[in-house]
C-alpha atoms as a PDB file:
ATOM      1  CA  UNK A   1      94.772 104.654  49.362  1.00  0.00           C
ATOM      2  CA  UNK A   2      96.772 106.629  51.876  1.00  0.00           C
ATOM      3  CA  UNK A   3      96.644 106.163  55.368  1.00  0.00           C
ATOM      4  CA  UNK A   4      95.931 108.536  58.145  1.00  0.00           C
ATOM      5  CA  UNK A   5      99.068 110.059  60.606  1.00  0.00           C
ATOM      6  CA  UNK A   6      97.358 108.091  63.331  1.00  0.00           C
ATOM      7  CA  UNK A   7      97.797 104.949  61.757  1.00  0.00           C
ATOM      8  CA  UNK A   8     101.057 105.489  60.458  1.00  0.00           C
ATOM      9  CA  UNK A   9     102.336 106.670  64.139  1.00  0.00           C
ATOM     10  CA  UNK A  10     101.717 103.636  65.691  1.00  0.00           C
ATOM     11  CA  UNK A  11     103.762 101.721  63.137  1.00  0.00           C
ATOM     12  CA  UNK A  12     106.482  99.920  64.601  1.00  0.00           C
ATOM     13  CA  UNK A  13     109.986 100.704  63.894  1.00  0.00           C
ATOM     14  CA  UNK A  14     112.505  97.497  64.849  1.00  0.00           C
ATOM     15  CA  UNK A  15     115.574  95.867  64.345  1.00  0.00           C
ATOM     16  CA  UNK A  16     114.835  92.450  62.340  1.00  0.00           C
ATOM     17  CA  UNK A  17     115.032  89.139  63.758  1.00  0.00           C
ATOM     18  CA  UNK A  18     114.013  85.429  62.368  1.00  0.00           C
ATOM     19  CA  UNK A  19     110.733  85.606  62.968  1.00  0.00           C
ATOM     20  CA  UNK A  20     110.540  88.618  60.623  1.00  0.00           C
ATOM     21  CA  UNK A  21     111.634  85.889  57.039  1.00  0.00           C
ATOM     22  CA  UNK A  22     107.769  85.348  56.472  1.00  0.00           C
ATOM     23  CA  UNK A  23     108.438  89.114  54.998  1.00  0.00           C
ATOM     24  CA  UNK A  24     111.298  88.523  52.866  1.00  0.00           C
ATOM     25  CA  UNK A  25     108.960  88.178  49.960  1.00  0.00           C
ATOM     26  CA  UNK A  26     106.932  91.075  50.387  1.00  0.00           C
ATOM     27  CA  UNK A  27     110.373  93.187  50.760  1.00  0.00           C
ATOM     28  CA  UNK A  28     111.567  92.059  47.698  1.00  0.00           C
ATOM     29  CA  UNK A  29     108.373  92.923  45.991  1.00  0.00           C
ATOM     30  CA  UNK A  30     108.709  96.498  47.102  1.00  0.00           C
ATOM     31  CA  UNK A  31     111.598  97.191  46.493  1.00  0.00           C
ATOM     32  CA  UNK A  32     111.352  95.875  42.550  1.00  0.00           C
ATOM     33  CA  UNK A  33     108.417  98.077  42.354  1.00  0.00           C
ATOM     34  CA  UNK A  34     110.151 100.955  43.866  1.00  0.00           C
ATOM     35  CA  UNK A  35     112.795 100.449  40.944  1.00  0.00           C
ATOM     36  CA  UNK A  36     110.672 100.507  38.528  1.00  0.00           C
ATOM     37  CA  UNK A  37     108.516 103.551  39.503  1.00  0.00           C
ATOM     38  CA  UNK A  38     111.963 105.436  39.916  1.00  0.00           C
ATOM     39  CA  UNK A  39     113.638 103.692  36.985  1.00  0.00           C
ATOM     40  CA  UNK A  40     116.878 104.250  38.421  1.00  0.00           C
ATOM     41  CA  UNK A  41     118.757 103.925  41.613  1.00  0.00           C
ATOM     42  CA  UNK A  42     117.871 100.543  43.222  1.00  0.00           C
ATOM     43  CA  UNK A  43     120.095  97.785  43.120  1.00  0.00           C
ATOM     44  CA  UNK A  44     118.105  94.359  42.954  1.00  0.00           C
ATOM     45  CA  UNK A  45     119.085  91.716  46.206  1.00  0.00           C
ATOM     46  CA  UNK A  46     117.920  88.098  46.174  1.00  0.00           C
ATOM     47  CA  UNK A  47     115.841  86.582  48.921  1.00  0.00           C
ATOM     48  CA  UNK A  48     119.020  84.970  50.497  1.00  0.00           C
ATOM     49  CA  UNK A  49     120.798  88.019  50.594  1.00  0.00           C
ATOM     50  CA  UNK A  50     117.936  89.805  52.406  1.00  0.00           C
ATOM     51  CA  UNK A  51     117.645  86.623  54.916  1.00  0.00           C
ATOM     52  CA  UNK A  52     121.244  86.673  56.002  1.00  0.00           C
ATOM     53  CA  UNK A  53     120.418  90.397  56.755  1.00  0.00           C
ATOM     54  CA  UNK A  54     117.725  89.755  59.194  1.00  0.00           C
ATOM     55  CA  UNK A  55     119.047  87.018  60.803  1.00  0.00           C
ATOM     56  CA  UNK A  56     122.003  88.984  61.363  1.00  0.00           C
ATOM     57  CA  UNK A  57     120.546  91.540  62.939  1.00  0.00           C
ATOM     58  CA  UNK A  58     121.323  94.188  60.377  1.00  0.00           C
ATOM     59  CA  UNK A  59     117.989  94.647  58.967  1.00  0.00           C
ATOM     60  CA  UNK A  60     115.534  97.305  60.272  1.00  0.00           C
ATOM     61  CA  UNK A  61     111.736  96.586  59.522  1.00  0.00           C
ATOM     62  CA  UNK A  62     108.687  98.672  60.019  1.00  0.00           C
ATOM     63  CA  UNK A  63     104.970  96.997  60.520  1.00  0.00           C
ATOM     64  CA  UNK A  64     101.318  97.500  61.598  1.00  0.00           C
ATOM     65  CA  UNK A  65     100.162  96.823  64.981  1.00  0.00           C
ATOM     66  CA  UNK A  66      98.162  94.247  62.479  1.00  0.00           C
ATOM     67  CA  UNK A  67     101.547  93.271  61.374  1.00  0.00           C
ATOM     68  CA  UNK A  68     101.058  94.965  57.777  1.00  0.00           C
ATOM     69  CA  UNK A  69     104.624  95.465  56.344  1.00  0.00           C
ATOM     70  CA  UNK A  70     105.220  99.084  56.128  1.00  0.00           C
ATOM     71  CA  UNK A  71     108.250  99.416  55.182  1.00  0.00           C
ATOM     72  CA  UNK A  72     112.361  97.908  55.413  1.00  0.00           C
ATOM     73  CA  UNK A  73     115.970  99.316  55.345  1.00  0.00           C
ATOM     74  CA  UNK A  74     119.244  96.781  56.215  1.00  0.00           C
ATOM     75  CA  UNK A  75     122.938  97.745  56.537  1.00  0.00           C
ATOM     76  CA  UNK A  76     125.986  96.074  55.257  1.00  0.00           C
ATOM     77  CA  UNK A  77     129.586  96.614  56.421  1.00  0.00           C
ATOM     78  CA  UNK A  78     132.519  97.105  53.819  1.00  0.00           C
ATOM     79  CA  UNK A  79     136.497  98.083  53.767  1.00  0.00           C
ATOM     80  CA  UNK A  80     136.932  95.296  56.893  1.00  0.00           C
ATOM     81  CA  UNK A  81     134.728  97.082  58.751  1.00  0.00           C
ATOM     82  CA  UNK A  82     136.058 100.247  57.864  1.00  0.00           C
ATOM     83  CA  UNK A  83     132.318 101.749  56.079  1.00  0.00           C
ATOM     84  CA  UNK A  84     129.074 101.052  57.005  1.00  0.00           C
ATOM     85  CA  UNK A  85     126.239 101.611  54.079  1.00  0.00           C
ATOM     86  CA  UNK A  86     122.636 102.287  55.004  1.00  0.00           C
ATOM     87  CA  UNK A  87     120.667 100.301  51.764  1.00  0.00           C
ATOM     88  CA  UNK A  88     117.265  99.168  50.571  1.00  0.00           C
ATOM     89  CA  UNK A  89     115.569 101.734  52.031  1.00  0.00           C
ATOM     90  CA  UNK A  90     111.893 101.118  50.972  1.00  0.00           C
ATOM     91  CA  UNK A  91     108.548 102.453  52.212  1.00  0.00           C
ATOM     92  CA  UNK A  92     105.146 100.662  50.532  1.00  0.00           C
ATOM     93  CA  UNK A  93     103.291 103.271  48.450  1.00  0.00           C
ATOM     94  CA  UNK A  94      99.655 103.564  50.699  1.00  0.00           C
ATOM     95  CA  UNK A  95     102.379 104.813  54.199  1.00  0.00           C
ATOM     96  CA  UNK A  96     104.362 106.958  52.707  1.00  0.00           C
ATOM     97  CA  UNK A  97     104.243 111.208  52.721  1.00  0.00           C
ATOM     98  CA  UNK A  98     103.904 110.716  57.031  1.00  0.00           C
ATOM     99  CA  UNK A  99     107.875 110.599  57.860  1.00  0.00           C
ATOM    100  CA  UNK A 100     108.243 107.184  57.836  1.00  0.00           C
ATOM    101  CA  UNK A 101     111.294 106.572  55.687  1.00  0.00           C
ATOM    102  CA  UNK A 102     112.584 109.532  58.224  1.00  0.00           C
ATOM    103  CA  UNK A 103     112.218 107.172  60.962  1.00  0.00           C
ATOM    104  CA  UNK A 104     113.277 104.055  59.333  1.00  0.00           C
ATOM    105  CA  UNK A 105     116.641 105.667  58.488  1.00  0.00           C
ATOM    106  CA  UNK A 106     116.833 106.885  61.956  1.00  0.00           C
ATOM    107  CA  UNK A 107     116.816 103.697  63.087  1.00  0.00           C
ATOM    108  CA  UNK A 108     119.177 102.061  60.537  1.00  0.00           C
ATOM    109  CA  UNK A 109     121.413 105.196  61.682  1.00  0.00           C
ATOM    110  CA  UNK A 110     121.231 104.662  64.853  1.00  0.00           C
ATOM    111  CA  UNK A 111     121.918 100.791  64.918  1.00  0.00           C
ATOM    112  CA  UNK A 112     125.314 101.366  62.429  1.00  0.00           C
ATOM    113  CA  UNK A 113     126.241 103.785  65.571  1.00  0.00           C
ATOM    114  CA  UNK A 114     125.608 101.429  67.928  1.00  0.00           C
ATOM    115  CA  UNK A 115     127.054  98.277  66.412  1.00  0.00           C
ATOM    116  CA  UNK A 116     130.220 100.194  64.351  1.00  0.00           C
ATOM    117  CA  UNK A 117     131.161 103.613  65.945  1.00  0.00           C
ATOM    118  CA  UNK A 118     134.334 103.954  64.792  1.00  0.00           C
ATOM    119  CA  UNK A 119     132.854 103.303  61.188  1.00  0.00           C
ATOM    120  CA  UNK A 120     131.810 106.082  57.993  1.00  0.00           C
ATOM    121  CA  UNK A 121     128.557 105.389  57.132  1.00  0.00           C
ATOM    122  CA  UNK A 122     127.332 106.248  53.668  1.00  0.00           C
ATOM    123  CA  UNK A 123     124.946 105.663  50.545  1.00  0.00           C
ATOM    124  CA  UNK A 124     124.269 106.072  47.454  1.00  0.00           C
ATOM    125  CA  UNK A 125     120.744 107.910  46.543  1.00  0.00           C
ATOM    126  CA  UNK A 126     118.638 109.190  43.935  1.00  0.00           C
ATOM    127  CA  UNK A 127     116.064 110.451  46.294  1.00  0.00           C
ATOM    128  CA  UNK A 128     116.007 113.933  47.559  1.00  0.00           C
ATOM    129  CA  UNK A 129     113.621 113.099  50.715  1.00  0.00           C
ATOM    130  CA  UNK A 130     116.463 110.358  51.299  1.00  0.00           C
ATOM    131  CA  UNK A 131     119.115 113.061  50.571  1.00  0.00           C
ATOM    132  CA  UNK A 132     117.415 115.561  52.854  1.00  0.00           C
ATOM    133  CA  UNK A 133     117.125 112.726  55.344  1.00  0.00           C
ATOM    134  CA  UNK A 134     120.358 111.996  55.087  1.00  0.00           C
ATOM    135  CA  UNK A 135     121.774 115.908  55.707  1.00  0.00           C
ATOM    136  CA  UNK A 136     119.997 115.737  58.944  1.00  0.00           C
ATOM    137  CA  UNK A 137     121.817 112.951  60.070  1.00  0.00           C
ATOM    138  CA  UNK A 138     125.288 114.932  59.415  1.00  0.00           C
ATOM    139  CA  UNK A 139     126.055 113.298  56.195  1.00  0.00           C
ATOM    140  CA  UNK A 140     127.798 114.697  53.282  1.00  0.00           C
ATOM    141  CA  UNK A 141     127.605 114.705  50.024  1.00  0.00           C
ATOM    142  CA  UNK A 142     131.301 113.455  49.085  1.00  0.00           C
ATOM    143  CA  UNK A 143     132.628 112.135  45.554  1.00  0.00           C
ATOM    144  CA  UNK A 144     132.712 108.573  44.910  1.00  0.00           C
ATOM    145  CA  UNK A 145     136.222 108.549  45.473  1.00  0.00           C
ATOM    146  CA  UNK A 146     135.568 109.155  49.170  1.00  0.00           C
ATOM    147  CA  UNK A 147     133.107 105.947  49.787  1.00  0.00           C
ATOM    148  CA  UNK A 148     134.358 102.625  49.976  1.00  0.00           C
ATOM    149  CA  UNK A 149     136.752 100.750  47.404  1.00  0.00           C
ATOM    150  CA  UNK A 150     135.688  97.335  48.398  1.00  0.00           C
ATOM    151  CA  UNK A 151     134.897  95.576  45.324  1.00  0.00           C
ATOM    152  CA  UNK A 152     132.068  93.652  46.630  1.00  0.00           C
ATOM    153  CA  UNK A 153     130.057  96.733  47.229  1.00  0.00           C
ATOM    154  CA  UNK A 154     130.372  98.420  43.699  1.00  0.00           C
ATOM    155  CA  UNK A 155     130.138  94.878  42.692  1.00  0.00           C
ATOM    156  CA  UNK A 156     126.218  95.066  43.975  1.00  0.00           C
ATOM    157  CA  UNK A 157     125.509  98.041  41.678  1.00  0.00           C
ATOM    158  CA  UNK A 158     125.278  95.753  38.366  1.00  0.00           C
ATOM    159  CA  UNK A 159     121.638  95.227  39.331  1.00  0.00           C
ATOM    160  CA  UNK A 160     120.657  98.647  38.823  1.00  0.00           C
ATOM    161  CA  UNK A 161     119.776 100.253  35.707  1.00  0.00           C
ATOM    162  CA  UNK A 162     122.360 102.822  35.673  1.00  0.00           C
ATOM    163  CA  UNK A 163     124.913 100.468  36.133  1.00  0.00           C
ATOM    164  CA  UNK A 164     126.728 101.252  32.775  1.00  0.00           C
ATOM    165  CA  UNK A 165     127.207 105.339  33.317  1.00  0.00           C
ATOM    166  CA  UNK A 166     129.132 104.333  36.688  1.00  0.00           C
ATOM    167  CA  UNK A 167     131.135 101.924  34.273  1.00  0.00           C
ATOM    168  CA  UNK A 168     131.617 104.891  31.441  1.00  0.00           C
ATOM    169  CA  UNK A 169     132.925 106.829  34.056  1.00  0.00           C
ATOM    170  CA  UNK A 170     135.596 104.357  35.642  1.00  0.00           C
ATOM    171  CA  UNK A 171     133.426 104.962  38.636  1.00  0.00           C
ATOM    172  CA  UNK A 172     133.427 108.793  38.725  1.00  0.00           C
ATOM    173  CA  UNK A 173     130.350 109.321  38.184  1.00  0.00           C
ATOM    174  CA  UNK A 174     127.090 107.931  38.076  1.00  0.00           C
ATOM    175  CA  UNK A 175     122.987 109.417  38.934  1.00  0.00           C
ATOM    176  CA  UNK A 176     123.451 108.468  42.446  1.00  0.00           C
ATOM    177  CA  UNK A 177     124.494 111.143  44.677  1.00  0.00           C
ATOM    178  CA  UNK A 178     127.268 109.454  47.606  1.00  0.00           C
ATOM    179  CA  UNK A 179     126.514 110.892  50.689  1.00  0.00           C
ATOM    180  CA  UNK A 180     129.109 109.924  53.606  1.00  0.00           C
ATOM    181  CA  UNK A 181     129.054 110.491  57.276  1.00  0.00           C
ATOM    182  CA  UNK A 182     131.972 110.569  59.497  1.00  0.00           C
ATOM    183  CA  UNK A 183     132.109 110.240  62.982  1.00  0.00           C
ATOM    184  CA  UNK A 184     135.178 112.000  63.432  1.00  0.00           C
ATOM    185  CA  UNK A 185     133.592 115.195  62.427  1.00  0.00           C
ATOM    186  CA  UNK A 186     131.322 115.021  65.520  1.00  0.00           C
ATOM    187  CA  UNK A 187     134.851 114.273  68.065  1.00  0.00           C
ATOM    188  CA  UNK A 188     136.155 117.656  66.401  1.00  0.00           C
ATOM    189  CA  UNK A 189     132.990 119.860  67.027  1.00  0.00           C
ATOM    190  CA  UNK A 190     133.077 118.529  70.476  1.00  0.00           C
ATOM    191  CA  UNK A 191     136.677 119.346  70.657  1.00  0.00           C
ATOM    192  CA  UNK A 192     136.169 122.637  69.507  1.00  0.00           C
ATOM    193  CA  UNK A 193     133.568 123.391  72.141  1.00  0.00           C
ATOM    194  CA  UNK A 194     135.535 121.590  74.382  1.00  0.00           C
ATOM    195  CA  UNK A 195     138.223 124.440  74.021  1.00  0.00           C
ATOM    196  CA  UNK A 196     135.965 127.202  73.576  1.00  0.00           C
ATOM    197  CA  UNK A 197     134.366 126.961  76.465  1.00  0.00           C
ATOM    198  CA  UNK A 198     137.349 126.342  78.594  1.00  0.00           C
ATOM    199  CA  UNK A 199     139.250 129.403  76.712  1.00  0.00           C
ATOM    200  CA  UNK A 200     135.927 131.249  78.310  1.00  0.00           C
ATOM    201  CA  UNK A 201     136.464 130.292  81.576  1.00  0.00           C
ATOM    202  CA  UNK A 202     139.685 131.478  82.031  1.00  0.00           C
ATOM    203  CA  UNK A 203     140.401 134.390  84.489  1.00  0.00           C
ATOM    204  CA  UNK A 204     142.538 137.173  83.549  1.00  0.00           C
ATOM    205  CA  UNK A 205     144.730 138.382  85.786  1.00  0.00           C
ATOM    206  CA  UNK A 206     143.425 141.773  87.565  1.00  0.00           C
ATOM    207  CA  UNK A 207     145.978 144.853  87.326  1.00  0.00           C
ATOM    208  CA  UNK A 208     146.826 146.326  90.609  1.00  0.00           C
ATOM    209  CA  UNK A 209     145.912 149.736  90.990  1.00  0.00           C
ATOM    210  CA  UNK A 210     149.175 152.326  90.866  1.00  0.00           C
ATOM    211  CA  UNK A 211     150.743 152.651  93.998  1.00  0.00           C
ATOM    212  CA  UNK A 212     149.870 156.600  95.111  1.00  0.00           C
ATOM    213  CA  UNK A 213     152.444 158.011  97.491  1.00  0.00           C
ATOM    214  CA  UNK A 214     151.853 161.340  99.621  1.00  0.00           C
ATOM    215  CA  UNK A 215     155.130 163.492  99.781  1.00  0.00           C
ATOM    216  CA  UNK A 216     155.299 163.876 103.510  1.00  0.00           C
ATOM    217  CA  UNK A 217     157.352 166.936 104.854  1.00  0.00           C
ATOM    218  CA  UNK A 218     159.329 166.466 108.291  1.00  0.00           C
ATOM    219  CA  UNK A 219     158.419 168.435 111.213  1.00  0.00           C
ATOM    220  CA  UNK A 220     161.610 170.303 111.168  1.00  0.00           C
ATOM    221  CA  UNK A 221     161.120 171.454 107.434  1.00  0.00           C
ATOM    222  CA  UNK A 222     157.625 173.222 108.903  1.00  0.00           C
ATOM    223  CA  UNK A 223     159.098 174.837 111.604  1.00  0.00           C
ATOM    224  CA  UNK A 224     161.893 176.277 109.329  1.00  0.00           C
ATOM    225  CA  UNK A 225     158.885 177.863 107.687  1.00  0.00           C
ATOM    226  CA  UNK A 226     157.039 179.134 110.011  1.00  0.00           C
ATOM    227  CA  UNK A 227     160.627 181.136 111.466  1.00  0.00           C
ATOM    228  CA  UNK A 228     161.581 182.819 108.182  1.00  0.00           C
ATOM    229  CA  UNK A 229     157.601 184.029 108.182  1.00  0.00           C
ATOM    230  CA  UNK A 230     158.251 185.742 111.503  1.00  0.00           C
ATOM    231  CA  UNK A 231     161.088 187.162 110.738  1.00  0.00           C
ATOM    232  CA  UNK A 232     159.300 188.805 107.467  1.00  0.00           C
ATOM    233  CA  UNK A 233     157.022 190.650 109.032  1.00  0.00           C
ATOM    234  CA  UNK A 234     159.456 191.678 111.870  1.00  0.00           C
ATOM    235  CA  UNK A 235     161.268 193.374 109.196  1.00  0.00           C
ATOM    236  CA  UNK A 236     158.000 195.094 107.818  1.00  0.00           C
END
């Protein structure tokens, strides 16, 4: 049974600590059922693996004010440090169709920011909500050649069903789409504005009007004038 926007509003969205491992079990139990509703795209992790992740701090988990687990994401840094991938992401079956895996990746998002900003941050997805989710973060969907080449994270992929197309195609190719953010697209958008908006504010210098000069005739030149007009009619 599905439950109501109200409910799933005031679920709690936080960054897992220790006293979160009473949910390890329940995470893992998700996210096998997840894999096999989807048949594809989630690699299997064993209950140590999602312990060191919460007590490291790199584990985002989502619960009831009852505390009812709702739902779980965790990150994992690869390349020394160099990538950052956003995994696991998981929402139980009776919260989801509210926006809830939105703000669970959100929050995974925002704590790979926080923690690694000089990192890319990427996954690999089957989903289109997660690839939608993902666009509106300001990822991209790259090839696999652009993601990571540590071994240890291709490494975790033998878990998942798919596992021999990515071998097939030396790692071409596989049902997952890689989507990869890069925070040094963000530093040239800003530097972009940066000099558009200065190249707006400049002040162009304002021509000075021609210089108009009067040609001014002497006294003496007038007087000439009037004299040979005198004389004229004289002579008339």
């Amino acid at each position: 049974m599905k439950k109501e926007n109200s409910e799933v509003d005031e679920i709690s969205i936080l960054v897992a600590d220790e006293s979160h491992l009473p949910y390890v079990q329940i995470i893992l139990t998700t996210i096998e059922e997840a894999a096999k509703v989807r048949g594809t795209g989630i690699a299997r992790r064993t209950p140590e693996y999602i312990e060191l992740k919460i007590k490291e701090g790199k584990a985002i988990i989502a619960l009831t004010q009852e505390g009812v687990f709702a739902g779980f994401c965790y990150i994992e840094t690869w390349g020394q440090k160099k990538f950052v991938a956003n995994s696991g992401l998981i929402v139980v079956d009776t919260f989801r169709g509210h926006g809830l895996a939105k703000r669970i990746k959100q929050k995974a998002f925002q704590l790979s920011r926080e923690r690694y900003p000089d990192a890319k941050i990427f996954g690999l997805t089957t989903g289109l909500a997660v690839m939608k989710i993902n666009s509106e973060l300001g990822y991209r969907p790259v090839t696999f050649s652009e993601l990571t080449d540590d071994e240890a994270f291709w490494k975790g992929c033998q878990s998942c069903v798919n596992y021999d197309i990515l071998q097939r195609t030396s790692r071409k190719h596989c049902l997952c789409t890689g989507m990869l953010f890069d925070p040094t697209w963000n530093k040239e958008k800003e530097e972009e504005k940066s000099k558009n908006s200065a190249s707006s504010l400049v002040v162009k210098p304002v021509k000075k009007p021609a210089k108009i000069t009067a040609k001014v005739v002497s006294p003496k030149k007038k007087s000439k004038i009037k004299k040979n007009n005198k004389l004229m009619i004289n002579l008339l």
